[in-house]
N, C-alpha and C. Protein backbone atom coordinates (compact mmCIF):
# COMPACT_ATOMS: atom_id res chain seq x y z
N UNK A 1 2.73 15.52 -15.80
CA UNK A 1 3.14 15.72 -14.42
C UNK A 1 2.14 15.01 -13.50
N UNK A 2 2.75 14.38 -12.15
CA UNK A 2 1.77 13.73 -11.67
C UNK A 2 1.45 14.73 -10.22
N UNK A 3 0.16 14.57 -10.34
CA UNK A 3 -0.17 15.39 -9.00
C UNK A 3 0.25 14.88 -7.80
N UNK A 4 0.17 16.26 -7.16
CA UNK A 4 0.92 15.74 -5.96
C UNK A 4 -0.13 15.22 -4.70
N UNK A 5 -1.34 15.23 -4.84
CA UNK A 5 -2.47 13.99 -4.37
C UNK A 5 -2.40 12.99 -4.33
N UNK A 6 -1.28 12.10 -6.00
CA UNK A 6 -1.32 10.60 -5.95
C UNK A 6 0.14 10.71 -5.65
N UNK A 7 0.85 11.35 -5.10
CA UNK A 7 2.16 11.27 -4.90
C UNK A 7 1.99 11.25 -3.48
N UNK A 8 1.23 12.00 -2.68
CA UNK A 8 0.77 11.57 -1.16
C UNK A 8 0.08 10.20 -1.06
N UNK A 9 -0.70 9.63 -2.46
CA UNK A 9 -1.46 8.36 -1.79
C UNK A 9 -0.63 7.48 -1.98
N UNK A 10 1.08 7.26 -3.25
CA UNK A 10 1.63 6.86 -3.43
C UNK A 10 2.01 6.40 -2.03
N UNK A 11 2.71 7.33 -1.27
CA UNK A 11 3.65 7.26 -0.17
C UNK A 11 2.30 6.88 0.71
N UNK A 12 1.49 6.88 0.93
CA UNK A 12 0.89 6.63 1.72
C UNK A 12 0.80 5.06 1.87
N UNK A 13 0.52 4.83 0.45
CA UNK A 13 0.78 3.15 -0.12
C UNK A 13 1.67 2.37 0.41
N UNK A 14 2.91 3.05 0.08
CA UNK A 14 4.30 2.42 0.69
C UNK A 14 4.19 2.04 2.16
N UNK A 15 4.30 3.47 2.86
CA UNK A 15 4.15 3.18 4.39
C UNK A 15 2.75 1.82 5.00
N UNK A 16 1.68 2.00 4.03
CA UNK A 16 0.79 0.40 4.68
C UNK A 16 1.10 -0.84 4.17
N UNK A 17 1.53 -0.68 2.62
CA UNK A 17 2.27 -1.88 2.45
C UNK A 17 3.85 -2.27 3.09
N UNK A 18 4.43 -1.80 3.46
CA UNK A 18 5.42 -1.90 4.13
C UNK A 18 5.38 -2.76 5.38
N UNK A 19 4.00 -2.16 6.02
CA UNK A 19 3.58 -2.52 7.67
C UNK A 19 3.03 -3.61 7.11
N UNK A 20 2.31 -3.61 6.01
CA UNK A 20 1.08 -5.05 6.12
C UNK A 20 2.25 -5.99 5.88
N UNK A 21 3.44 -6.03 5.16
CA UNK A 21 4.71 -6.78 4.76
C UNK A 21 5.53 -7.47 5.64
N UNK A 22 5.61 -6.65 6.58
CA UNK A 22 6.41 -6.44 8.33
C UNK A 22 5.86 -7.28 8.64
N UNK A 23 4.35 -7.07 8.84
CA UNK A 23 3.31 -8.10 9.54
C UNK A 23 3.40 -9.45 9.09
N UNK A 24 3.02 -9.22 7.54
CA UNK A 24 3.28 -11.00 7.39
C UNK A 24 4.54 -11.74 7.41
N UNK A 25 5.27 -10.95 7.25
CA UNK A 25 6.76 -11.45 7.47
C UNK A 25 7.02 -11.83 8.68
N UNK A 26 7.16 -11.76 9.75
CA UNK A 26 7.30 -11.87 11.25
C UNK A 26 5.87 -12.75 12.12
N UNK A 27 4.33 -12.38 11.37
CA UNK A 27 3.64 -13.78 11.75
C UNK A 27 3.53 -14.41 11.10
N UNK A 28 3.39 -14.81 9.65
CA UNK A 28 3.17 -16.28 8.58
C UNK A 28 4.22 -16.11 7.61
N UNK A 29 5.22 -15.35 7.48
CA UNK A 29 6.42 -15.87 6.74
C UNK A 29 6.72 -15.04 5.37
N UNK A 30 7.59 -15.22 4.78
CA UNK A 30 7.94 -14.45 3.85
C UNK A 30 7.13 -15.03 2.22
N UNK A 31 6.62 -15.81 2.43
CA UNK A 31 5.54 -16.17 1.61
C UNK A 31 3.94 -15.23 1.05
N UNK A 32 3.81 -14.64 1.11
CA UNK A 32 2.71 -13.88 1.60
C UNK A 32 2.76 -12.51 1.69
N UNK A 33 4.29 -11.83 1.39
CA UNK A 33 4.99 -10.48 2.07
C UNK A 33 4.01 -9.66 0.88
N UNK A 34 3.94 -10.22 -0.61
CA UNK A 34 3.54 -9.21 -1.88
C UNK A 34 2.26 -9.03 -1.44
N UNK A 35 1.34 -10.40 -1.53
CA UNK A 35 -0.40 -9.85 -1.44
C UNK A 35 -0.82 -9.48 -0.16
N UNK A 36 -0.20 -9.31 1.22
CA UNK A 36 -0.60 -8.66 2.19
C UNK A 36 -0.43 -7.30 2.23
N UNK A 37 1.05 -6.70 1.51
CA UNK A 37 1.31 -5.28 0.85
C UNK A 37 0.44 -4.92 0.17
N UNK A 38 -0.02 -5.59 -0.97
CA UNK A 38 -0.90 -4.61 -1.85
C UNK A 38 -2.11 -4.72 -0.99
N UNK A 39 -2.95 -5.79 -0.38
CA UNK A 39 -3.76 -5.69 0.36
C UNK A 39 -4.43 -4.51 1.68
N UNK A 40 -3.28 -4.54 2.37
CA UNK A 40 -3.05 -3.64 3.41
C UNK A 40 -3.23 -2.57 2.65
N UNK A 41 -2.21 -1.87 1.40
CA UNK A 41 -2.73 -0.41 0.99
C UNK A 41 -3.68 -0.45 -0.07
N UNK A 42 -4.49 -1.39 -0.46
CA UNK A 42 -5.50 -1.01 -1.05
C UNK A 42 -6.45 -0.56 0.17
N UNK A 43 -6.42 -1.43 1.04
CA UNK A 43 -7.17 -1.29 2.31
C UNK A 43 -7.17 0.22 2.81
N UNK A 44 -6.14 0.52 2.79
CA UNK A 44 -6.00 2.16 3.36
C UNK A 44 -6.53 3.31 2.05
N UNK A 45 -6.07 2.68 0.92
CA UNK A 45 -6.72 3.47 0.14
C UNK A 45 -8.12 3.40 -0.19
N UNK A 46 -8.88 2.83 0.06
CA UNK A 46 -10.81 2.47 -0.34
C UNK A 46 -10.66 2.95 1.43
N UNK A 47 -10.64 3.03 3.06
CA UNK A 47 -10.93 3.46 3.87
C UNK A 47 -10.15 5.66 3.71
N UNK A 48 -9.55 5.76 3.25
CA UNK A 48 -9.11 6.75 2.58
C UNK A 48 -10.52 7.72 2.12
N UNK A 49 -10.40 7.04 1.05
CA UNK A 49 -11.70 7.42 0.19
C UNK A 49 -12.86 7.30 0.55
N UNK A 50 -13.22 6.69 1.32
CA UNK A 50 -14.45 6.71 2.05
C UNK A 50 -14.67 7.33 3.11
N UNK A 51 -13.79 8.18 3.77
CA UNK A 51 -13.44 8.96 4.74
C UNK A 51 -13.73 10.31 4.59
N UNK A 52 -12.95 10.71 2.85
CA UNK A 52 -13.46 11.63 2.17
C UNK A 52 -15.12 11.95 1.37
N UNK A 53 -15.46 11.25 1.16
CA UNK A 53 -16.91 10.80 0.41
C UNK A 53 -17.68 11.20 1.48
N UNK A 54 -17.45 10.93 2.87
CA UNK A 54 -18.08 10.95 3.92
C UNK A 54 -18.18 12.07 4.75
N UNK A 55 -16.96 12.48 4.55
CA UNK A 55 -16.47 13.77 5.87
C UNK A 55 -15.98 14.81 5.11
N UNK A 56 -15.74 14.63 3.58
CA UNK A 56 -15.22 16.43 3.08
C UNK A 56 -16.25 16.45 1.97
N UNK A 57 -17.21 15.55 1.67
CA UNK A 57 -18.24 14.97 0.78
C UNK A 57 -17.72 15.49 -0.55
N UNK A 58 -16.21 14.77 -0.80
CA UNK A 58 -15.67 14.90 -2.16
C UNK A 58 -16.45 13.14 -2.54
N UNK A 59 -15.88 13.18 -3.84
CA UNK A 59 -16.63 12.23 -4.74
C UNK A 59 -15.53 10.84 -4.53
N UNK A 60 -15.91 10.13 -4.94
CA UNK A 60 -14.48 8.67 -4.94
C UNK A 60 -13.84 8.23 -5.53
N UNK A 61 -12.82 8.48 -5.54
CA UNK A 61 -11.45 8.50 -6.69
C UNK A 61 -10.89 7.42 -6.55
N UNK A 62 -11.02 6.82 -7.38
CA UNK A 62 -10.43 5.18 -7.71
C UNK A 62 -8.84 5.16 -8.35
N UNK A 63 -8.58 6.41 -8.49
CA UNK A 63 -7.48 6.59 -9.47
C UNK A 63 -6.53 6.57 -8.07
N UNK A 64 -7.31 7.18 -6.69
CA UNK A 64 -6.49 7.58 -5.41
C UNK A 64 -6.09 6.46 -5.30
N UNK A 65 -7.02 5.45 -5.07
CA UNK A 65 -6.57 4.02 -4.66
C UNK A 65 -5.72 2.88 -5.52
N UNK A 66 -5.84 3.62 -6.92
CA UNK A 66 -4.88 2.81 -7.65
C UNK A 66 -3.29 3.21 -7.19
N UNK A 67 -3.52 4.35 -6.71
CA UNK A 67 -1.89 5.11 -6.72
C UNK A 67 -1.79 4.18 -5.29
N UNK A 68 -2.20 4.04 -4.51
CA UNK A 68 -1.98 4.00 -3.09
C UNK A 68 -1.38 2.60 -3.24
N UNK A 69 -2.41 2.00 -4.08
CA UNK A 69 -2.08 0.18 -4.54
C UNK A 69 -0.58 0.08 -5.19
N UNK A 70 -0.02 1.01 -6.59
CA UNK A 70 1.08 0.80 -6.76
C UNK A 70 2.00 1.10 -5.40
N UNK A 71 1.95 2.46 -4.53
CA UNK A 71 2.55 2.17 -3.43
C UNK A 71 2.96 1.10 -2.65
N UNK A 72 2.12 0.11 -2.03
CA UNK A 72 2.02 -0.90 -1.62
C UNK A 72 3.01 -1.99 -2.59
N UNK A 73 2.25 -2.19 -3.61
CA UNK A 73 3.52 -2.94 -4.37
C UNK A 73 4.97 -2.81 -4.57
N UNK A 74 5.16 -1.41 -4.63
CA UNK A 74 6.19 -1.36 -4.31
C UNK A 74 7.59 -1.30 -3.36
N UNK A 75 6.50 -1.29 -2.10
CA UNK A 75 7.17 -1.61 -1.20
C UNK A 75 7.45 -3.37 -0.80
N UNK A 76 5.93 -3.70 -1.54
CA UNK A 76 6.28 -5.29 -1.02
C UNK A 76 7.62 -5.41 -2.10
N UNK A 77 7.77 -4.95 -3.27
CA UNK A 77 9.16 -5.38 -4.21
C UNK A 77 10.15 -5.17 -3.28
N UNK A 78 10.12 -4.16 -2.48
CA UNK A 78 11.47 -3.65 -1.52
C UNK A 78 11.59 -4.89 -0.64
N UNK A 79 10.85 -5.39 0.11
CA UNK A 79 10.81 -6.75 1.12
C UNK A 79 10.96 -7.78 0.41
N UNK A 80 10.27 -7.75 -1.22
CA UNK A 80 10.98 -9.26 -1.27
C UNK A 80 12.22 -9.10 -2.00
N UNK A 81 12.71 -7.51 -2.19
CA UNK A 81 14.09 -7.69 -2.69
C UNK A 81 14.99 -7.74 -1.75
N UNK A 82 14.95 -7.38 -0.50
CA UNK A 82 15.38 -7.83 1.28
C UNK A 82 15.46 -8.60 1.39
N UNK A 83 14.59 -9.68 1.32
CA UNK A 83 14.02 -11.23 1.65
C UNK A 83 15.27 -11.92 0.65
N UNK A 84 14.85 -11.52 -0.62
CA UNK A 84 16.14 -12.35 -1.51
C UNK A 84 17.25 -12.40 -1.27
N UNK A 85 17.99 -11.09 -0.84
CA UNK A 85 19.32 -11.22 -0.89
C UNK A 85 19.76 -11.71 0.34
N UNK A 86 18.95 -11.71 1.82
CA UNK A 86 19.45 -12.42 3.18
C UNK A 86 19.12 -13.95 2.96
N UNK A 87 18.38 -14.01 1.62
CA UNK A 87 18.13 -15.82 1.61
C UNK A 87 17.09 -16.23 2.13
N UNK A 88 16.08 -15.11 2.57
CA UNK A 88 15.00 -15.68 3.25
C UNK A 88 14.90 -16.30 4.51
């Protein structure tokens, strides 16, 4: 069963890769939509975790940020499966 911690960083993933996706899509193009997604939510996930480390002085869970990262990817799959079928 997967906890429901990486099921929040999951979705958390989605929603920044989504935006970081949006972003590159609309300023530098649909070229770029996957590694600005995973980028953007790795980004949220390592500022995430360092937030916690810092302010609830839990320890740093890399496993958080892996979940957050598949998030992200999978949303960039959603944009470039968008992207494909309007033709880009």
């Amino acid at each position: 069963m997967i906890a429901r911690d990486k099921k929040v960083h999951f979705a958390a993933g989605a929603l920044a890769g989504f935006t970081g996706g949006w972003l590159a899509y609309v300023f530098i193009g649909p070229t770029f939509i996957e590694p600005i997604s995973v980028l953007s939510a790795f980004t949220a996930g390592v500022l995430k975790e360092v937030y916690d480390l810092k302010v609830k002085k839990t320890v740093f869970d890399w496993n958080d940020v892996i979940a957050t990262c598949i998030g992200g990817y999978a949303s960039s799959l959603v944009w470039f499966g968008c992207s494909f079928l309007r033709g880009f």
